[in-house]
C-alpha atoms as a PDB file:
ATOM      1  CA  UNK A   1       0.000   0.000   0.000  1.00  0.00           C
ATOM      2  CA  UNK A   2       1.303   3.169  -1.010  1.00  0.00           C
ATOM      3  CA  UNK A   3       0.813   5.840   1.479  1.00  0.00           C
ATOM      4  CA  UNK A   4       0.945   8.632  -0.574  1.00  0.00           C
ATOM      5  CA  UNK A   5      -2.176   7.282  -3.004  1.00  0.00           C
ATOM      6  CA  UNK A   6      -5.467   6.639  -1.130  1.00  0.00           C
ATOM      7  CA  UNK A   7      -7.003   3.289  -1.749  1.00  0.00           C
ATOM      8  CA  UNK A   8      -9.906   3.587  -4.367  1.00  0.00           C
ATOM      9  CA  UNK A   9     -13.567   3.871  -3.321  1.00  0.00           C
ATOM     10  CA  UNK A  10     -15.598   1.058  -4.093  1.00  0.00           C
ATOM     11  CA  UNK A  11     -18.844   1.370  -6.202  1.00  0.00           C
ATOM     12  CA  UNK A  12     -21.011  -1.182  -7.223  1.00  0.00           C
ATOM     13  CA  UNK A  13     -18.804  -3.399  -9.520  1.00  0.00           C
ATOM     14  CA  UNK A  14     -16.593  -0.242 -10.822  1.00  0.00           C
ATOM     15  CA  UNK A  15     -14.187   1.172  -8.647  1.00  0.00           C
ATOM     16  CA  UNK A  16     -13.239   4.966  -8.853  1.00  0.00           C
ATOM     17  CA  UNK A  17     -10.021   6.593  -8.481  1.00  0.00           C
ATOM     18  CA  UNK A  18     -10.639   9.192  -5.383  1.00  0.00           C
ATOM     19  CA  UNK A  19      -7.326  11.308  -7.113  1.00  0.00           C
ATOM     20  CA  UNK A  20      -8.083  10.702 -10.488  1.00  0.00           C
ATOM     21  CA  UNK A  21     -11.914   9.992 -10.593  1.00  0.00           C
ATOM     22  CA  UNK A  22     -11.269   7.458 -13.305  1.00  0.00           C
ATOM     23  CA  UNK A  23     -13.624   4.474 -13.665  1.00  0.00           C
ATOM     24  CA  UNK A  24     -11.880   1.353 -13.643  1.00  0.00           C
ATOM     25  CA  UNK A  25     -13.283  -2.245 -14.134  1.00  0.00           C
ATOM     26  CA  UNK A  26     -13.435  -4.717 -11.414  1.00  0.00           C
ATOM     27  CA  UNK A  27     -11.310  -7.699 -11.548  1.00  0.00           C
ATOM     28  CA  UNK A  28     -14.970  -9.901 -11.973  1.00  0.00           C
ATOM     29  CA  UNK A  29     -15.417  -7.859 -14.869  1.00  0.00           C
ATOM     30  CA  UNK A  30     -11.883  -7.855 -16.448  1.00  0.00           C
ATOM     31  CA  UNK A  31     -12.149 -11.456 -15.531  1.00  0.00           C
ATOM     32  CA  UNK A  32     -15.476 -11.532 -18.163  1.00  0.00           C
ATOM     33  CA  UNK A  33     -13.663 -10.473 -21.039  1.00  0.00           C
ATOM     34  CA  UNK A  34     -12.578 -13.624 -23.186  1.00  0.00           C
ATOM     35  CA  UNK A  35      -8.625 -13.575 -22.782  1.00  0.00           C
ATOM     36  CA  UNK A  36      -8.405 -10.917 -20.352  1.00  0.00           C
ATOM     37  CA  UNK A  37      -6.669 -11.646 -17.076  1.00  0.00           C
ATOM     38  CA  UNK A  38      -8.026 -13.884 -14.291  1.00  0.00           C
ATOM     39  CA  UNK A  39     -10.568 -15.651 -17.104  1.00  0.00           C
ATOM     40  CA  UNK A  40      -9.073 -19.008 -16.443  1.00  0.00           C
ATOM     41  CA  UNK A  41      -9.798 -18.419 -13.271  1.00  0.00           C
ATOM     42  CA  UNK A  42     -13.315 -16.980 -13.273  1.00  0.00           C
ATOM     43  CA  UNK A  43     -13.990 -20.299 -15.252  1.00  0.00           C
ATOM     44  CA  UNK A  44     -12.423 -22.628 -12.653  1.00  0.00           C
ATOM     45  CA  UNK A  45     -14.142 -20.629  -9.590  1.00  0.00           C
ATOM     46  CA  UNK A  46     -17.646 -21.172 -11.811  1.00  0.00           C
ATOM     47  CA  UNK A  47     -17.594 -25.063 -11.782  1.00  0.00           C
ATOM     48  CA  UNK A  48     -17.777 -24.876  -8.040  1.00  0.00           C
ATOM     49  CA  UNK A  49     -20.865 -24.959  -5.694  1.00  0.00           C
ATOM     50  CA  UNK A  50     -21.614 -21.821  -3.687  1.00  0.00           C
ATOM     51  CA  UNK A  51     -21.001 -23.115  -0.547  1.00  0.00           C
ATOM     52  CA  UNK A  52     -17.038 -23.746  -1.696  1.00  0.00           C
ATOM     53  CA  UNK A  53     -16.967 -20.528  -2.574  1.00  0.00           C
ATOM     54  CA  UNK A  54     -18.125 -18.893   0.522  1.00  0.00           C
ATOM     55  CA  UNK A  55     -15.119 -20.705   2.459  1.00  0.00           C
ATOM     56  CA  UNK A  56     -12.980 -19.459  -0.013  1.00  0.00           C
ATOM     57  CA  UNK A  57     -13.955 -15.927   0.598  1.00  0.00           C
ATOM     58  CA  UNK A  58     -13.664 -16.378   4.368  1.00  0.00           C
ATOM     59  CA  UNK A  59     -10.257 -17.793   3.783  1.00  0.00           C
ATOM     60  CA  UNK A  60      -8.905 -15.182   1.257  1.00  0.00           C
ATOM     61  CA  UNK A  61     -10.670 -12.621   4.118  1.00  0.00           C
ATOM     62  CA  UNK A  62      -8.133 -14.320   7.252  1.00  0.00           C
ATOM     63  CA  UNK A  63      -4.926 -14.569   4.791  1.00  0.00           C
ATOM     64  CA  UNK A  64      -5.625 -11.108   3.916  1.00  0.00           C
ATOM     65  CA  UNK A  65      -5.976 -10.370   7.703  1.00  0.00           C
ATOM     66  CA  UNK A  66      -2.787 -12.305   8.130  1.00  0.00           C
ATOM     67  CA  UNK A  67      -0.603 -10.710   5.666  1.00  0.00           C
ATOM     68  CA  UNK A  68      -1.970  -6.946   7.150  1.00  0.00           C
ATOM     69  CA  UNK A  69      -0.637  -8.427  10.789  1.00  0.00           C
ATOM     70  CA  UNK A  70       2.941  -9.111   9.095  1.00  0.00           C
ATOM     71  CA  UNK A  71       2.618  -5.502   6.871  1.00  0.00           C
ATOM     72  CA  UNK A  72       2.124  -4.264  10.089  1.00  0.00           C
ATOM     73  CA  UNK A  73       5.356  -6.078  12.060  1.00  0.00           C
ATOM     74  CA  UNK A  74       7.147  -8.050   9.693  1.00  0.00           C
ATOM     75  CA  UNK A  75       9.092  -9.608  12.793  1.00  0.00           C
ATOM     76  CA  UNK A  76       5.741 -12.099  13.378  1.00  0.00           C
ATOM     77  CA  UNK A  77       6.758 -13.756   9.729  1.00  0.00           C
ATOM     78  CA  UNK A  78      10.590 -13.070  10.188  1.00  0.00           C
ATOM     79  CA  UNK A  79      12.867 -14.033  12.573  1.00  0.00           C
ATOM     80  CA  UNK A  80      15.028 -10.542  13.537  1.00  0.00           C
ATOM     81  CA  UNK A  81      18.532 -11.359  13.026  1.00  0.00           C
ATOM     82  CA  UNK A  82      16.896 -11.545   9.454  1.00  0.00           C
ATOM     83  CA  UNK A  83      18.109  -9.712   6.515  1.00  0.00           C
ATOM     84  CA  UNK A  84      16.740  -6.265   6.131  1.00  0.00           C
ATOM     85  CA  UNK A  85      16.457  -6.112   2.385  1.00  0.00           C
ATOM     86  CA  UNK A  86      13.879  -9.053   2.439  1.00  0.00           C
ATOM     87  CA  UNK A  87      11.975  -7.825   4.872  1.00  0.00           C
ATOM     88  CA  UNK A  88      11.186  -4.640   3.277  1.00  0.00           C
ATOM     89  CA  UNK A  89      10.803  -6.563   0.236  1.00  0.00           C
ATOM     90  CA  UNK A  90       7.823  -8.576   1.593  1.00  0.00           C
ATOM     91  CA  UNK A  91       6.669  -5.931   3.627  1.00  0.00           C
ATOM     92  CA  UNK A  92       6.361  -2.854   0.784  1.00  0.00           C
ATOM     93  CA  UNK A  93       5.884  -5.241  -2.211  1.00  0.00           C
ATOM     94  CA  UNK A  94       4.941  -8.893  -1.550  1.00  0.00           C
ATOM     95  CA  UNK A  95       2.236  -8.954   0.679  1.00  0.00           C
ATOM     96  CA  UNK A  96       0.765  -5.105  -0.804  1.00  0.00           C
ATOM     97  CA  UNK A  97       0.690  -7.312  -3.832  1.00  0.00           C
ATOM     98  CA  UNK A  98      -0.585 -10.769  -2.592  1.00  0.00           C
ATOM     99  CA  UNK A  99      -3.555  -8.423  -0.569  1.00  0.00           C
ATOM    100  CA  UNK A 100      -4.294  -6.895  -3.964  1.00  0.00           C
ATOM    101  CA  UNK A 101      -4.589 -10.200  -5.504  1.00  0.00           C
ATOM    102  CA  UNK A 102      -6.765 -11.711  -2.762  1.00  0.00           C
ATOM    103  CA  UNK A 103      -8.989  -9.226  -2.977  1.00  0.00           C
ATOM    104  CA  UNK A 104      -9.149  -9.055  -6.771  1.00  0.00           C
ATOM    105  CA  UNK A 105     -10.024 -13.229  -6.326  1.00  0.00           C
ATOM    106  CA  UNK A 106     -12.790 -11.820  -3.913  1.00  0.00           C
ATOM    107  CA  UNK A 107     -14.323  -9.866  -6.261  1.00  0.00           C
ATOM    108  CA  UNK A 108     -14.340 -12.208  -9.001  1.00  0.00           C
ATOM    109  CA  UNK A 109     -16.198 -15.359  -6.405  1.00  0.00           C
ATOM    110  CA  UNK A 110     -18.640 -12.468  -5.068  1.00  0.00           C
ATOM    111  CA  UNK A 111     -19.301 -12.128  -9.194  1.00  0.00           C
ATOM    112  CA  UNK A 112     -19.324 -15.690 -10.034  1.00  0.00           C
ATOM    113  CA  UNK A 113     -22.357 -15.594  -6.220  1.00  0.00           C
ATOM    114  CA  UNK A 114     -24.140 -13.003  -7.809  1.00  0.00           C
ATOM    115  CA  UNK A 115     -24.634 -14.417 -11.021  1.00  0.00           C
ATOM    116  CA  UNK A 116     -26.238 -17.421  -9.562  1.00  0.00           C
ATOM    117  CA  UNK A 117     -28.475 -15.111  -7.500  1.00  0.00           C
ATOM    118  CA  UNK A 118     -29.383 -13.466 -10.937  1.00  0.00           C
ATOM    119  CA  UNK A 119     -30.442 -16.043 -12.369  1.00  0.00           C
ATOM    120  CA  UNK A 120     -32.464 -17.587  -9.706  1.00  0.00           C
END
């Protein structure tokens, strides 16, 4: 997370840029378009039942959790005679980037629930 750019506000399924005001897609719908990123994975998350996919939201929800504790003290993951370079590596880049990607994998199961409830 970069402290200097505020995290987006969420909208509905579009997310807005608070210092650009840009509309971006969400990863569900990136994840629509036929070769776009995470559509392999849309398609894998759609072949399972609901109840699956709630525990896999929950899950993604307590590694997320996890990876904020060790953002927050990176000693709880790393033992502190470790080297400083890789800590600041997984703290300002790693797990920023595995949270993004968690909750991009969020949004696309809450897409693939909400298609099921549409059609119902």
């Amino acid at each position: 997370m970069n402290p200097y750019r505020p995290e987006p506000y969420r909208l509905g399924r579009n997310v807005v840029n608070a210092t650009i005001g840009q509309m971006q897609k969400s990863a569900y719908e990136t994840a629509l378009d036929a070769g776009g990123p995470h559509r392999g994975w849309l398609e894998k998350q759609r072949k399972l039942k609901t109840v699956t996919l709630e525990k896999s939201i929950r899950t993604l929800k307590r590694t997320i959790a996890k990876h904020e504790e060790w953002i927050a003290n990176p000693y709880i993951k790393f033992p502190t005679d470790a080297e400083t370079a890789n800590v600041r590596y997984h703290q300002f880049k790693k797990w920023p980037n595995d949270i993004r990607r968690q909750k991009e994998q969020i949004n696309i199961i809450e897409g693939v629930i909400n298609e099921r409830i549409d059609k119902e």
